[in-house]
Each structure stands twice: as structure tokens, then as C-alpha cells.
N, C-alpha and C. Protein backbone atom coordinates (compact mmCIF):
# COMPACT_ATOMS: atom_id res chain seq x y z
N UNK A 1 18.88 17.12 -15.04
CA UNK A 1 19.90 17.60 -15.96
C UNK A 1 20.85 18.51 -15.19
N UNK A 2 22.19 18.36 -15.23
CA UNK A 2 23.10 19.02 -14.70
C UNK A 2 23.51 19.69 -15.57
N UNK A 3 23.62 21.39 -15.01
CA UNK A 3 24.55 22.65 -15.50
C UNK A 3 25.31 23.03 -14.68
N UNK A 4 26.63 23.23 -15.58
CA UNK A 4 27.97 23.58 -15.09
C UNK A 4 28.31 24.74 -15.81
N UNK A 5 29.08 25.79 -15.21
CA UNK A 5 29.72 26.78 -15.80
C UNK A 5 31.07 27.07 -15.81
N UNK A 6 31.34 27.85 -17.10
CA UNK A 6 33.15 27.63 -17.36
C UNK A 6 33.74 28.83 -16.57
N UNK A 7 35.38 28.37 -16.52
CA UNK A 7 35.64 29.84 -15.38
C UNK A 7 34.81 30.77 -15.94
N UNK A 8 35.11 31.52 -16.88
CA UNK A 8 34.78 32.13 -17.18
C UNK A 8 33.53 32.79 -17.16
N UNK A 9 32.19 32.27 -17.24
CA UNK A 9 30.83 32.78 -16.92
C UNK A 9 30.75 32.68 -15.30
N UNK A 10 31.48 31.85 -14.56
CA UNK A 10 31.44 31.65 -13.02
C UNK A 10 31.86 33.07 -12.73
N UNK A 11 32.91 33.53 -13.34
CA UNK A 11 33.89 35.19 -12.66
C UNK A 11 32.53 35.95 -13.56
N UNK A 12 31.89 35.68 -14.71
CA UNK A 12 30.92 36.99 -14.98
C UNK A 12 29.46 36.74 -14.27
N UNK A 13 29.27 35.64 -13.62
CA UNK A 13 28.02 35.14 -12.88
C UNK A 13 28.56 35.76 -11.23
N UNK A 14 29.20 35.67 -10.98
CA UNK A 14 29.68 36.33 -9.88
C UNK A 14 29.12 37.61 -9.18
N UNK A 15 29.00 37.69 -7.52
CA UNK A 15 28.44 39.05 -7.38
C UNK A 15 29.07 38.43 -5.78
N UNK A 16 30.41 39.77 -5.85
CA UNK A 16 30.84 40.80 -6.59
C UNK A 16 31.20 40.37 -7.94
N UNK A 17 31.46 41.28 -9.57
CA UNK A 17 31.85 40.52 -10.12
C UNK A 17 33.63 40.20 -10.14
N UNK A 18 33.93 39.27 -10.80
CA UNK A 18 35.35 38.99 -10.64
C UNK A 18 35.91 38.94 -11.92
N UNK A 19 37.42 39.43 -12.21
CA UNK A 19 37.63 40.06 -13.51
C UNK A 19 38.05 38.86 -13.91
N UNK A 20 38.32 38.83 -15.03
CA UNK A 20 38.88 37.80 -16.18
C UNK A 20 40.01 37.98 -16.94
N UNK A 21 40.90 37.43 -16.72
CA UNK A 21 42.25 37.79 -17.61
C UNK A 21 41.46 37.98 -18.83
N UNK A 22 41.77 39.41 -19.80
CA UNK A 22 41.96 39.91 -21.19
C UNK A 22 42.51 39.09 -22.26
N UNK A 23 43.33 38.79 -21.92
CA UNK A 23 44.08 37.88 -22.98
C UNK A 23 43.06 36.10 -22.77
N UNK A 24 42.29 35.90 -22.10
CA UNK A 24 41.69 34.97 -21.90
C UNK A 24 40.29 35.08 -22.47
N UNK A 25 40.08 35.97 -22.72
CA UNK A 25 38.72 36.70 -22.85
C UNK A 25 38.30 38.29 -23.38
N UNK A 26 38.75 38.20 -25.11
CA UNK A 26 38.86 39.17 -25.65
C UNK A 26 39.90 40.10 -25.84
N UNK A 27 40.70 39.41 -25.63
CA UNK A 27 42.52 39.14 -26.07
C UNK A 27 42.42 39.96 -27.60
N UNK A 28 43.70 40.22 -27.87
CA UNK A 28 43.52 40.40 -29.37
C UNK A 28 44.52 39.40 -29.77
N UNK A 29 43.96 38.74 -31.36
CA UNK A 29 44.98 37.30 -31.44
C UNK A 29 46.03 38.09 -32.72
N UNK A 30 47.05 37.68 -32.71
CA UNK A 30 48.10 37.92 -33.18
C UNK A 30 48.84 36.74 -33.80
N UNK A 31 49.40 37.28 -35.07
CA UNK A 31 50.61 35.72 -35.99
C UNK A 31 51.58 36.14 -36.49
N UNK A 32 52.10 35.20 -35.76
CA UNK A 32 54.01 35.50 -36.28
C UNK A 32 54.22 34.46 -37.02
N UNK A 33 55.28 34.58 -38.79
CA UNK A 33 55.25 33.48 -39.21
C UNK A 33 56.46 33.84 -39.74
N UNK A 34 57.39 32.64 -40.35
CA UNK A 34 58.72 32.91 -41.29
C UNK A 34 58.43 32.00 -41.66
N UNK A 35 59.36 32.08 -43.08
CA UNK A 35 59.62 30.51 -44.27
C UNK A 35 61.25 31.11 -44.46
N UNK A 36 62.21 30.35 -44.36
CA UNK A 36 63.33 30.74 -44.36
C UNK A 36 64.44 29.70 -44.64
N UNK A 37 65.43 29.54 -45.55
CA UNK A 37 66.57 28.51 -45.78
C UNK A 37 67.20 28.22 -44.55
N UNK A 38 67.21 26.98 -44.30
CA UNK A 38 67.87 26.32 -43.52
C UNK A 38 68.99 25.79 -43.52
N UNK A 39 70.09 26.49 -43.18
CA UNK A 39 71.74 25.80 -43.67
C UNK A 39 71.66 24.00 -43.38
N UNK A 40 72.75 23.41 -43.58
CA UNK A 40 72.87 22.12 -43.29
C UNK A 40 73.18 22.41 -41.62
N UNK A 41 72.57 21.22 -40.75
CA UNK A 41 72.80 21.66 -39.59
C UNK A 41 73.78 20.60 -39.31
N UNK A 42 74.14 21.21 -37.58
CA UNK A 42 75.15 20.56 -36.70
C UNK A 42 74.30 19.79 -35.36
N UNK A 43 74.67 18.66 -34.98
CA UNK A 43 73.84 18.22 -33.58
C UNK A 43 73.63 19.62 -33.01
N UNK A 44 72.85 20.17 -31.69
CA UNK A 44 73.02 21.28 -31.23
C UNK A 44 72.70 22.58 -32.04
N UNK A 45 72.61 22.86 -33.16
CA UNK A 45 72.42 23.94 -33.91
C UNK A 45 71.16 24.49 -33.57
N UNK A 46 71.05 25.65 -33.75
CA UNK A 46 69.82 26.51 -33.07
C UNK A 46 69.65 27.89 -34.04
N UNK A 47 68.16 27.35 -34.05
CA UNK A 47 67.77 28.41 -34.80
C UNK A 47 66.63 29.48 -34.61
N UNK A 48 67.13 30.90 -34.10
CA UNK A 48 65.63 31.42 -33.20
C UNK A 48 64.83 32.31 -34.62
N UNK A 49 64.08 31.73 -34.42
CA UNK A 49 63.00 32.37 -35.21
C UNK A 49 61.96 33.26 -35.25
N UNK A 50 60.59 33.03 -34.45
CA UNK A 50 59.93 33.93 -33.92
C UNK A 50 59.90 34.16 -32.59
N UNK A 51 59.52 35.41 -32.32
CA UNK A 51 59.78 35.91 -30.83
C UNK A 51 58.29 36.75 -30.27
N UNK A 52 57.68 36.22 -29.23
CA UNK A 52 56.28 36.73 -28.71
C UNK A 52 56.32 36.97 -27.45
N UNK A 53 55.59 37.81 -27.02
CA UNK A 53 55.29 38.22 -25.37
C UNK A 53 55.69 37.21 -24.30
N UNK A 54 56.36 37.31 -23.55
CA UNK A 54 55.89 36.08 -22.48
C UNK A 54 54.73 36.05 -21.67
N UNK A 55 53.87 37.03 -21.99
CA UNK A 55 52.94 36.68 -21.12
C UNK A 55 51.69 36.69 -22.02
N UNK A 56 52.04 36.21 -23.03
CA UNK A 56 51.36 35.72 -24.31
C UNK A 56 50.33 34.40 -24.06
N UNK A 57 49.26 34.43 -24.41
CA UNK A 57 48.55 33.10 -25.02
C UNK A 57 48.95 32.47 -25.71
N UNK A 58 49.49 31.07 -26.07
CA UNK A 58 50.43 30.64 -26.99
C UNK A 58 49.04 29.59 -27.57
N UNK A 59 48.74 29.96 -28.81
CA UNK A 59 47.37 29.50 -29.38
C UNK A 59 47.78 28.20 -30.06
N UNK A 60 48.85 28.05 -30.80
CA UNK A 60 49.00 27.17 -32.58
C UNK A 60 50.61 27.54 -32.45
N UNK A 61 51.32 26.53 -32.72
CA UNK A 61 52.35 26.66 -33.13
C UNK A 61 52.60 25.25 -34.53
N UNK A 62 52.48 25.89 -35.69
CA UNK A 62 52.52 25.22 -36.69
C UNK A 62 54.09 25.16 -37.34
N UNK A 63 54.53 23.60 -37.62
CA UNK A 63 55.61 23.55 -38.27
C UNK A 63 56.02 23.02 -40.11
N UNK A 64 56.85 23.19 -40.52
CA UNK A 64 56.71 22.37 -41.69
C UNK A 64 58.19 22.75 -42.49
N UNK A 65 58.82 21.97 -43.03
CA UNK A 65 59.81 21.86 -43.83
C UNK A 65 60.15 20.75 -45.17
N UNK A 66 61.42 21.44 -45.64
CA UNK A 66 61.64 20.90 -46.90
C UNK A 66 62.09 19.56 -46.51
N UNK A 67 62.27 18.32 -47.01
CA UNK A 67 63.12 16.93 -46.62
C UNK A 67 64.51 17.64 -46.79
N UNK A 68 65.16 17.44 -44.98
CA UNK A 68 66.70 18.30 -45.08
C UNK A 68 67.50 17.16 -44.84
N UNK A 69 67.26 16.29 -45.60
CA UNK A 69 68.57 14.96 -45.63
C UNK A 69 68.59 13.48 -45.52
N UNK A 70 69.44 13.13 -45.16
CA UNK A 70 69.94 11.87 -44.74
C UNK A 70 69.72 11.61 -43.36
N UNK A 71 69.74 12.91 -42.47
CA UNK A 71 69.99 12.62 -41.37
C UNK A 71 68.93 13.76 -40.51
N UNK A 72 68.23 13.87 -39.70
CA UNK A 72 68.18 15.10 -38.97
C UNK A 72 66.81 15.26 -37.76
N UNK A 73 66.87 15.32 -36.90
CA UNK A 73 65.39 15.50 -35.97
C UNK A 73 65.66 16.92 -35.25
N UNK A 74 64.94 17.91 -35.02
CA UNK A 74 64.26 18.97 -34.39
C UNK A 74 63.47 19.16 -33.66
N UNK A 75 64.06 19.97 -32.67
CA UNK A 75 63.00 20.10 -31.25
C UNK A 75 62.57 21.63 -31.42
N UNK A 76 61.48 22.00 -30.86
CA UNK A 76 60.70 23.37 -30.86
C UNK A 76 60.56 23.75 -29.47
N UNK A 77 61.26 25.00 -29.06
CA UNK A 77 61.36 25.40 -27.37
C UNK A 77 61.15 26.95 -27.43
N UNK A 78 61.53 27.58 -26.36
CA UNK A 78 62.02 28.53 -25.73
C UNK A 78 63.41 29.29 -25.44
N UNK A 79 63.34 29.93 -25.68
CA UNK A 79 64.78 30.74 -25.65
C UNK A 79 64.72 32.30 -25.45
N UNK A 80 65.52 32.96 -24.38
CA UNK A 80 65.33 34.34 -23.82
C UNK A 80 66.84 35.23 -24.99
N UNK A 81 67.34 36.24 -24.76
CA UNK A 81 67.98 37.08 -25.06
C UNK A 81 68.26 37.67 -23.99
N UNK A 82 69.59 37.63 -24.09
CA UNK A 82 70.09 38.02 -22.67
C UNK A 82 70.61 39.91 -23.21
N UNK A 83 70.69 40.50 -22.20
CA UNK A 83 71.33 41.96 -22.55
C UNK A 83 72.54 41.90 -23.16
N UNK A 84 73.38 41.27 -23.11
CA UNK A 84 74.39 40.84 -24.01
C UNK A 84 74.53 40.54 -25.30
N UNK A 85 73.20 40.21 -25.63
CA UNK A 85 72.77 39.54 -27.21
C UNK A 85 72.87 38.17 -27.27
N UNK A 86 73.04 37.43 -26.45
CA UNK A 86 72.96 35.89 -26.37
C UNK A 86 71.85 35.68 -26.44
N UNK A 87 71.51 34.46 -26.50
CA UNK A 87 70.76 33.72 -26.60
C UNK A 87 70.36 32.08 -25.41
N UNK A 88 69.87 32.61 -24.51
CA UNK A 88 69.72 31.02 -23.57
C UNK A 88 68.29 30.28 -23.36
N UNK A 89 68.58 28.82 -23.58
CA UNK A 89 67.49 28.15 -23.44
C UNK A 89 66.77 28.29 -22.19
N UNK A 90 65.55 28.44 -22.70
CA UNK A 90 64.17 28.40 -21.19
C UNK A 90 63.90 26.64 -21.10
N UNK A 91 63.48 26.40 -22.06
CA UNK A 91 63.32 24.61 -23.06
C UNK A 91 62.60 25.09 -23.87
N UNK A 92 63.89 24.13 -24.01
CA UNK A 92 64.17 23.79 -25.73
C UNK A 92 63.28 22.72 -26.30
N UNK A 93 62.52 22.20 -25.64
CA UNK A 93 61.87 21.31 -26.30
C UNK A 93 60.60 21.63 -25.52
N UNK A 94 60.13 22.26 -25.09
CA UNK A 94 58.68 22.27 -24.78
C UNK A 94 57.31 22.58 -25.52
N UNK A 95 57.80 22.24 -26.63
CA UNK A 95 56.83 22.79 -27.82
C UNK A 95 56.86 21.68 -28.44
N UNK A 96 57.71 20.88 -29.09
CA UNK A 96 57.93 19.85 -29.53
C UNK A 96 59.61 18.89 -29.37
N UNK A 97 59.61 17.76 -29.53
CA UNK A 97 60.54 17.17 -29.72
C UNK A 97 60.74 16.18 -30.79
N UNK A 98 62.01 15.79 -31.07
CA UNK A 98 61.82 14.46 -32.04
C UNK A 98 61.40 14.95 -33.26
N UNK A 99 61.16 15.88 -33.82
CA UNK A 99 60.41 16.23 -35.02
C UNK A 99 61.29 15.47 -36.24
N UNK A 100 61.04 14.11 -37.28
CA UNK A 100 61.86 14.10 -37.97
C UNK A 100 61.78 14.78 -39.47
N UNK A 101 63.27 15.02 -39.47
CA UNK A 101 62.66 16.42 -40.72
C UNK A 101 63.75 15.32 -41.87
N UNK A 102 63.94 14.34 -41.66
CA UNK A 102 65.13 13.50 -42.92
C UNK A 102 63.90 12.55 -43.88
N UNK A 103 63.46 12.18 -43.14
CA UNK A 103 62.83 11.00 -43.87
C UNK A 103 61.78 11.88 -45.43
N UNK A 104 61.30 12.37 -44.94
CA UNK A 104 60.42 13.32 -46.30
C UNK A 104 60.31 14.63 -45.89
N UNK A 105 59.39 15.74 -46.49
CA UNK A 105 59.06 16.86 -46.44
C UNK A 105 58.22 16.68 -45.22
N UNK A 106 58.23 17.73 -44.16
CA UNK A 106 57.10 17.65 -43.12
C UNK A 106 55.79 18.81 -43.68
N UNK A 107 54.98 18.00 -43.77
CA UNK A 107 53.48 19.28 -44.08
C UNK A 107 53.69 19.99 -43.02
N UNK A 108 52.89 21.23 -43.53
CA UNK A 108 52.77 22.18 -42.23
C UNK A 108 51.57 21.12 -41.38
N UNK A 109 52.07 21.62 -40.05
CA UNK A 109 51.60 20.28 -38.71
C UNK A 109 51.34 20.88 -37.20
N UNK A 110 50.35 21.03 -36.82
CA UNK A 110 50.07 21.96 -35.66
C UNK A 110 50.98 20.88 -34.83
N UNK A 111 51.45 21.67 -33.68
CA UNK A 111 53.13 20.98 -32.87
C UNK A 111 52.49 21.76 -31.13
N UNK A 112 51.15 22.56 -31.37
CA UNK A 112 51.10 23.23 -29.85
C UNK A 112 50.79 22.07 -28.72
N UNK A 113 50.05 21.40 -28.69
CA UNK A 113 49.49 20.13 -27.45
C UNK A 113 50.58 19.11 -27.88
N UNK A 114 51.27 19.11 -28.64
CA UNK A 114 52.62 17.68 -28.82
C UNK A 114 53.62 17.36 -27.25
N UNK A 115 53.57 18.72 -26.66
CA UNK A 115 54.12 18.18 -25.67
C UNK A 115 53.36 18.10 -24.27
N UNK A 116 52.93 19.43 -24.27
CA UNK A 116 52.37 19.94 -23.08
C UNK A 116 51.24 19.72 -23.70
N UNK A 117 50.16 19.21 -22.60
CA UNK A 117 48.58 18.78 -22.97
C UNK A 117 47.61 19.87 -22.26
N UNK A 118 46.25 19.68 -22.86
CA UNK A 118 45.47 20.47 -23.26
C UNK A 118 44.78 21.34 -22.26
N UNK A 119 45.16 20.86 -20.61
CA UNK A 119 45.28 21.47 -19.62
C UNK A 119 46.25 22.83 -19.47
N UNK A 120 47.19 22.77 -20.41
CA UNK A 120 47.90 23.97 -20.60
C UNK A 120 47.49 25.42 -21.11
N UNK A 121 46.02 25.11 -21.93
CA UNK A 121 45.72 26.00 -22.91
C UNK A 121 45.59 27.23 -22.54
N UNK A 122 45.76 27.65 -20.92
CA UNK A 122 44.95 29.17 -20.80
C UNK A 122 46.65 29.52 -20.19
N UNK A 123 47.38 29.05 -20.20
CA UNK A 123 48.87 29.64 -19.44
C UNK A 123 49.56 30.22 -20.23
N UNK A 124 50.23 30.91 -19.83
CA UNK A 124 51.18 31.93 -20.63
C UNK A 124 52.30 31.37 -20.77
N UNK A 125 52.82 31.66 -22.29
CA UNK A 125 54.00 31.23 -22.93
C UNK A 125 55.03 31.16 -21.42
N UNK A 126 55.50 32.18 -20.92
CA UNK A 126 56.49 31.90 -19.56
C UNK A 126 56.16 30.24 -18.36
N UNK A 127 54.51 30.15 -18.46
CA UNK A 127 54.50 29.05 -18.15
C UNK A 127 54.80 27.43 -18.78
N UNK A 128 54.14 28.02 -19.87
CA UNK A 128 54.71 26.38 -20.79
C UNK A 128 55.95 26.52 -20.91
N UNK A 129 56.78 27.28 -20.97
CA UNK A 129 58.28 27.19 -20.77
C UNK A 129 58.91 26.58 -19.67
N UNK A 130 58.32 26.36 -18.21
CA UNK A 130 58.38 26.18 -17.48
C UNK A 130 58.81 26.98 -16.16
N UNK A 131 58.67 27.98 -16.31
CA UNK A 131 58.56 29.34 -15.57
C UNK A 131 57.92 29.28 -14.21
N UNK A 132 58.43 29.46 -13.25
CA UNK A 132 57.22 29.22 -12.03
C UNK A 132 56.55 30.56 -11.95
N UNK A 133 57.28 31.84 -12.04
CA UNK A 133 56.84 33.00 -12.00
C UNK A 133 57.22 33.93 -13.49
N UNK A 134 56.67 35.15 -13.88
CA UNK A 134 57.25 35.95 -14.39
C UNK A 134 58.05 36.31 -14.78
N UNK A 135 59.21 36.00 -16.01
CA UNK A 135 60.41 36.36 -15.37
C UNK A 135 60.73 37.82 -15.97
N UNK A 136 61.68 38.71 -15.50
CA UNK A 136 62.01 40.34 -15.87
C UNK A 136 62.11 40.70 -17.39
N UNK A 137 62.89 39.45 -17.98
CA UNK A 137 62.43 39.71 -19.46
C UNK A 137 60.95 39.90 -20.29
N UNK A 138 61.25 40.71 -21.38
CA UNK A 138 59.93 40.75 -21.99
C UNK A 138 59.11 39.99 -23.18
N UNK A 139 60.62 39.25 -23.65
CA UNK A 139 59.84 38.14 -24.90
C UNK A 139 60.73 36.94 -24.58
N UNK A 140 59.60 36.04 -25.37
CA UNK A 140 60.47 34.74 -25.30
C UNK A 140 61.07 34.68 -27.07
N UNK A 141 61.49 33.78 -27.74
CA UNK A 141 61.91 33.26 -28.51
C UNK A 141 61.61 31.89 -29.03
N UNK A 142 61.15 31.62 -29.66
CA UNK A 142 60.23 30.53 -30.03
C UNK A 142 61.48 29.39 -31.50
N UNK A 143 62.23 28.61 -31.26
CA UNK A 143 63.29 28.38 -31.31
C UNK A 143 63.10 27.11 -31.81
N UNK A 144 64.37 26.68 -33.13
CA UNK A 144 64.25 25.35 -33.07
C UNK A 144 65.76 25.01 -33.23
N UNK A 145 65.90 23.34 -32.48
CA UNK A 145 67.05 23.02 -32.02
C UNK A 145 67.25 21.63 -32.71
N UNK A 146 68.44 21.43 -33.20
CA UNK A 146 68.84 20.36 -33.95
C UNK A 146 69.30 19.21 -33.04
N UNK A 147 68.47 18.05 -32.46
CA UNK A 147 69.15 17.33 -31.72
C UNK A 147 70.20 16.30 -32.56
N UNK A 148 69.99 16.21 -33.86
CA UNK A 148 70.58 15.53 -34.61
C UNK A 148 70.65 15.87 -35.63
N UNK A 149 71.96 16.59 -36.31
CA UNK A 149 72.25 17.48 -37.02
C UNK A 149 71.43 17.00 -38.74
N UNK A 150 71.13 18.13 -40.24
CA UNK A 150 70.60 17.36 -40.86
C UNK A 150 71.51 16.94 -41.84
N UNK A 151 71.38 17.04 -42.89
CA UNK A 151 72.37 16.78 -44.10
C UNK A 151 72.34 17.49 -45.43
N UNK A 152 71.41 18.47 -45.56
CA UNK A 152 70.85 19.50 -46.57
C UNK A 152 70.02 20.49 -46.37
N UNK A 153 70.71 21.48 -46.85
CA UNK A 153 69.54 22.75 -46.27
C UNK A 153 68.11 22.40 -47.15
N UNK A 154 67.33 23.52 -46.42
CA UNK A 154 66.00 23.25 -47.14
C UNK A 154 65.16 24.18 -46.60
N UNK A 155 64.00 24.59 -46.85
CA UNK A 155 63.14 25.80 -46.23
C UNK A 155 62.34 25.17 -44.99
N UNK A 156 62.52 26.29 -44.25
CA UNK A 156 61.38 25.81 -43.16
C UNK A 156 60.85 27.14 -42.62
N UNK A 157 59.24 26.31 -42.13
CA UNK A 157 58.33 27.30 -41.84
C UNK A 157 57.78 27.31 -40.84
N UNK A 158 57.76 28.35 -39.97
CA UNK A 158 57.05 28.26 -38.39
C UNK A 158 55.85 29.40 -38.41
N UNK A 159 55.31 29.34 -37.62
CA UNK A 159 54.03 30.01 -37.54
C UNK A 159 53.50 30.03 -36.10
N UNK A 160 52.80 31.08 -35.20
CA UNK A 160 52.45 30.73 -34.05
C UNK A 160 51.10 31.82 -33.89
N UNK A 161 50.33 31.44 -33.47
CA UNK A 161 49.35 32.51 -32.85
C UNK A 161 49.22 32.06 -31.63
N UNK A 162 49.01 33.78 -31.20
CA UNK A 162 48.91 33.78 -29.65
C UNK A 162 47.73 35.14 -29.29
N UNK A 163 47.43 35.04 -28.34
CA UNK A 163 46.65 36.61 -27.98
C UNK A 163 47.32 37.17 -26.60
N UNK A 164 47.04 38.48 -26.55
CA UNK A 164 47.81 39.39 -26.04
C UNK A 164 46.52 40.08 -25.08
């Protein structure tokens, strides 16, 4: 019978021992959520919503909205704040893409492994963004982007847990 151990008991089986990222291992988990009217959108329209650590555990990112039309798909990304008060994409779609929000109501719908797979799970929000390092800012923006504008407002709801 073969036993294997996860990083994790390997760095506490260890001698010397070897530390363990916190946020990996007794993290404290945290949820950011809005439900909020959605104007009629434009191709391109952007809407930042919740905003978390970048060097956050990005746990669940759950989506869901009202049926906003005739027309409309949504992507779920990244987006910084610049000192200026702007707003610039990290990606824009690295959370989700394609989401269609015309055809009916979307249930609330976990959207975290939709793009990036399950090898991702222990990286920090700056990495699933695609970040090679750290960057000087301190939050990201958790964002959704209209690749195809809709045709009726309607409520929508985001939600994310992460640990810190």
C-alpha cells in the first residue's frame, strides 16, 4: 500500500520544519457579495464590482442574473485602479467568459475553475490574473465585461470567497 503526503503535511513532516503559506493553511476566509441593477449595456461596457486582496486566495466566484435581453454575453476578469481613479484591465476574462446572460435568467453558478483549472487552486488572485510577480498595487477588482452588449437592464449578482 502506497502513502503519499500533501504539500502541506510534507512542510509539517519536515525536520527542519518548513513554513506554510497562512492563507493556505488557516487563512481566514472572507465574502464579498453585491446584487445590483444592471443598466442596458454597450459591447465593451464594464462593470467593477467587488474588489479583494491581490494576494488573496480566490476560493468561489459565484454568478447569477436577471434575463437582460435580446442580446448579451459577459466575461468575469480582473481589473486594477490606477492612482488616477481609472480603471485598467489585468484580464478581463480570466474568471469567466462567454457567460450568456440573453437567453434566460442565469441561476447563481460557481464561474471559479470555468477558466483556469483546478491546478490553480492554491495561487493568488495576482496569479490567476496572470501576474508573473506581485504587482505594487494592493487590490484587484473583480469585474464584469460586456463582450456583447445586452438589451435590458436587470439585477445581477456576484459573490466571491477568498482567504487572506
Amino acid at each position: 500500500m502506497a502513502t503519499q503526503k500533501g504539500t502541506h503535511v510534507t512542510n509539517f513532516d519536515a525536520e527542519p520544519f518548513n513554513t506554510t503559506n497562512a492563507r493556505l493553511h488557516g487563512g481566514v476566509k472572507k465574502v464579498v457579495r453585491d446584487a445590483f441593477e444592471l443598466a442596458d449595456t454597450a459591447n465593451g461596457d464594464i462593470a467593477h464590482v467587488l474588489k479583494i486582496p491581490v494576494d488573496s486566495i480566490l476560493d468561489s466566484v459565484i454568478f447569477g442574473c436577471d434575463d437582460l435581453g435580446t442580446a448579451g454575453t459577459v466575461d468575469i476578469g480582473f481589473y486594477y485602479k490606477k492612482a488616477d481613479g481609472t480603471y485598467v484591465a489585468v484580464d478581463a476574462d480570466a474568471i469567466a467568459n462567454n457567460i450568456d446572460v440573453n437567453t434566460a435568467a442565469v441561476s447563481p453558478t460557481e464561474y471559479r475553475f470555468s477558466v483556469k483549472g483546478i491546478e490553480t487552486a492554491n495561487q493568488a488572485a495576482y496569479e490567476l490574473a496572470g501576474l508573473s510577480a506581485r504587482p505594487a498595487y494592493a487590490d484587484l477588482y473583480i469585474s464584469l465585461t460586456t463582450d456583447t452588449g445586452t438589451t435590458t437592464a436587470g439585477t445581477v449578482y456576484l459573490k466571491a470567497e477568498y482567504t487572506e
